[in-house]
C-alpha atoms as a PDB file:
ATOM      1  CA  UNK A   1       6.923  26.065 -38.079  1.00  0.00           C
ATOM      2  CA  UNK A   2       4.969  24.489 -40.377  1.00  0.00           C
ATOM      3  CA  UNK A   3       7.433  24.003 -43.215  1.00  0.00           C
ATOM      4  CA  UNK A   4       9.107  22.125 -40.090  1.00  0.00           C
ATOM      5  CA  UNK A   5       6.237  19.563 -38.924  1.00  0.00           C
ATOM      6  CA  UNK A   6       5.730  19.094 -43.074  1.00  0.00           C
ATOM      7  CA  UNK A   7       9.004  17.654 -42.628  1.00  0.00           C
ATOM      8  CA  UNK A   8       8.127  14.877 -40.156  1.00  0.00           C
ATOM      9  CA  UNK A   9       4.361  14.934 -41.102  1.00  0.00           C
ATOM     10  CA  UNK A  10       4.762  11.448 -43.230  1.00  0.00           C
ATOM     11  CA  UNK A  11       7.189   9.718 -40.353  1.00  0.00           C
ATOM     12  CA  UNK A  12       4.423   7.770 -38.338  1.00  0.00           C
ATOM     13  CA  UNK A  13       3.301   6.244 -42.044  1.00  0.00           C
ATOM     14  CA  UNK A  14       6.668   5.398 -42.574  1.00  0.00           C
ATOM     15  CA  UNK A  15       6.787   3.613 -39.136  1.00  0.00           C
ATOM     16  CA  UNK A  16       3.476   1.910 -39.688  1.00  0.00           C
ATOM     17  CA  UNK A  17       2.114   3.759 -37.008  1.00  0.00           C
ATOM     18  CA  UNK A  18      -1.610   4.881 -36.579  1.00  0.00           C
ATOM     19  CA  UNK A  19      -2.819   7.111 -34.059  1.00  0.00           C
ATOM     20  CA  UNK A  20       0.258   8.342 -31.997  1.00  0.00           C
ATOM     21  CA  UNK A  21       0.973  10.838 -28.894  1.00  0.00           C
ATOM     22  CA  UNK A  22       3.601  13.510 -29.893  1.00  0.00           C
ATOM     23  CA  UNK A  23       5.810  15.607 -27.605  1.00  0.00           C
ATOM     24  CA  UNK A  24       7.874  18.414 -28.566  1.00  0.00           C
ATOM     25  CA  UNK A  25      10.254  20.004 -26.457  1.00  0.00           C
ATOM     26  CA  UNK A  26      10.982  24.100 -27.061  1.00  0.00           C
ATOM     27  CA  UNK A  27      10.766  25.021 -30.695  1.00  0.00           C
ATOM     28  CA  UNK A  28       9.650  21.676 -31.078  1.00  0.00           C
ATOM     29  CA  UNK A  29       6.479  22.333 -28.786  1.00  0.00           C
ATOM     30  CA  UNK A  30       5.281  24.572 -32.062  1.00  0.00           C
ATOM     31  CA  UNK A  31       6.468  21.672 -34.544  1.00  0.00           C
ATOM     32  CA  UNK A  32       3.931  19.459 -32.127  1.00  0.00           C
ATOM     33  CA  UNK A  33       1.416  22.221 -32.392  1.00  0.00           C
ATOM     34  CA  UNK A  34       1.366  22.425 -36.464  1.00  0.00           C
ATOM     35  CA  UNK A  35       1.194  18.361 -36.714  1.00  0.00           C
ATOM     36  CA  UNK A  36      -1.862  18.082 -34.027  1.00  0.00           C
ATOM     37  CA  UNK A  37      -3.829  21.551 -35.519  1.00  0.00           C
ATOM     38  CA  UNK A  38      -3.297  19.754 -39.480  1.00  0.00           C
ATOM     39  CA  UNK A  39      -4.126  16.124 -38.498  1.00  0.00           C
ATOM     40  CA  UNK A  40      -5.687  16.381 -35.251  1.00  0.00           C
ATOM     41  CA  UNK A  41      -7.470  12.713 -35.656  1.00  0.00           C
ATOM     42  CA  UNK A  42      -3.777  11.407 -35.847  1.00  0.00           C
ATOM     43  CA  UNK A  43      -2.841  12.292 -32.661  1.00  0.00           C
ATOM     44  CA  UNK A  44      -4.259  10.828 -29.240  1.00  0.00           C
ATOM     45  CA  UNK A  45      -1.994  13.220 -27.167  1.00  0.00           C
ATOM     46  CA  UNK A  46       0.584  15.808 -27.248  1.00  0.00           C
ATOM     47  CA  UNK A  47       3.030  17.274 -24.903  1.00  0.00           C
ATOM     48  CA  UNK A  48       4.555  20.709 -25.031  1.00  0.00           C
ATOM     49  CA  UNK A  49       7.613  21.294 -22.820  1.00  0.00           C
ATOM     50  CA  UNK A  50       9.374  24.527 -22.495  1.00  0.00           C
ATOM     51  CA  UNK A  51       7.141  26.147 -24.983  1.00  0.00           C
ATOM     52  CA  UNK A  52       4.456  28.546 -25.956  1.00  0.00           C
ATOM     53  CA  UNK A  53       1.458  29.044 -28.272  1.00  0.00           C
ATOM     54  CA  UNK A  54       1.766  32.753 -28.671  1.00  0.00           C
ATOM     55  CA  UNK A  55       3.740  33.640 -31.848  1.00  0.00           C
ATOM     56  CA  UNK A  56       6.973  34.959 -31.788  1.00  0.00           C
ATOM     57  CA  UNK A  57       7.414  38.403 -32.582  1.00  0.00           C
ATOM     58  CA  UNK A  58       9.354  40.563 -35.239  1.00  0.00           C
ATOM     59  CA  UNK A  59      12.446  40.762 -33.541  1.00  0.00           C
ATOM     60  CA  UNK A  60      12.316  37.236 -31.966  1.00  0.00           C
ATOM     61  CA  UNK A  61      12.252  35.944 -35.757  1.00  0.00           C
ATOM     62  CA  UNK A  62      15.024  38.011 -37.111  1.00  0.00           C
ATOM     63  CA  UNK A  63      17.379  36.834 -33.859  1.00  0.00           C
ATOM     64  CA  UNK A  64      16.505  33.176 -34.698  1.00  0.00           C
ATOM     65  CA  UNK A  65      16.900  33.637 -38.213  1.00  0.00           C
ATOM     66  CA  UNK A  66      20.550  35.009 -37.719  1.00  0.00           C
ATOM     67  CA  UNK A  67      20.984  32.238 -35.381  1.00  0.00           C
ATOM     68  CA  UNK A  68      20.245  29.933 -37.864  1.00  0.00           C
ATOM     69  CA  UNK A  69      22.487  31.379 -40.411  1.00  0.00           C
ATOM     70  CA  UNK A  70      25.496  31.622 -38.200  1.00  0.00           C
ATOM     71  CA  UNK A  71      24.501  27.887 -37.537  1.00  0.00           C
ATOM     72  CA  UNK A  72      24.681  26.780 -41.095  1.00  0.00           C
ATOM     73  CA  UNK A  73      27.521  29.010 -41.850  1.00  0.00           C
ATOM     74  CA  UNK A  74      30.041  27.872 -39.025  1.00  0.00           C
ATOM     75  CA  UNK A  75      28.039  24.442 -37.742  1.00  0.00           C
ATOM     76  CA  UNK A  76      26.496  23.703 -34.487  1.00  0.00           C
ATOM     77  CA  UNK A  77      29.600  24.919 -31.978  1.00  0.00           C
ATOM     78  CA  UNK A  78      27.680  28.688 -32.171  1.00  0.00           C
ATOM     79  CA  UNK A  79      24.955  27.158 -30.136  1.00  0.00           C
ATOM     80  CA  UNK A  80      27.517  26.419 -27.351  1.00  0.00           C
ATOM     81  CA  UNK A  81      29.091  29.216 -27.059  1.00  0.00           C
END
């Protein structure tokens, strides 16, 4: 998760924005987490839908890493089916 919020880490600069509230929905909801724990100051709220704090376990990794792969390997139609 925190390679992912590195990846939007430098967007509210970008924007010109200062302080900012942040919402993440899911998976996103840890992305949110990671940007308010590394630049808590930045943030003035955050809101976590459809998420948790509690880190995923071995197996929950490995079926969302093969997700991913079968994602990048055959595009985004896996996800629907």
């Amino acid at each position: 998760m925190r390679e992912y919020a590195a990846d939007i880490e430098d967007l509210p600069d970008e924007l010109r924005v200062g302080r900012a509230a942040v919402t993440g929905l899911s998976m996103g909801g840890l992305d949110t987490m990671e940007l308010a724990a590394a630049q808590p100051r930045r943030y003035w709220a955050i809101g976590l839908v459809a998420t948790t704090a509690e880190p995923v376990t071995a197996q929950e990794s490995l079926i969302r890493r093969q997700g991913a792969d079968a994602v990048k390997r055959d595009g985004m139609a896996v996800l629907a089916e």
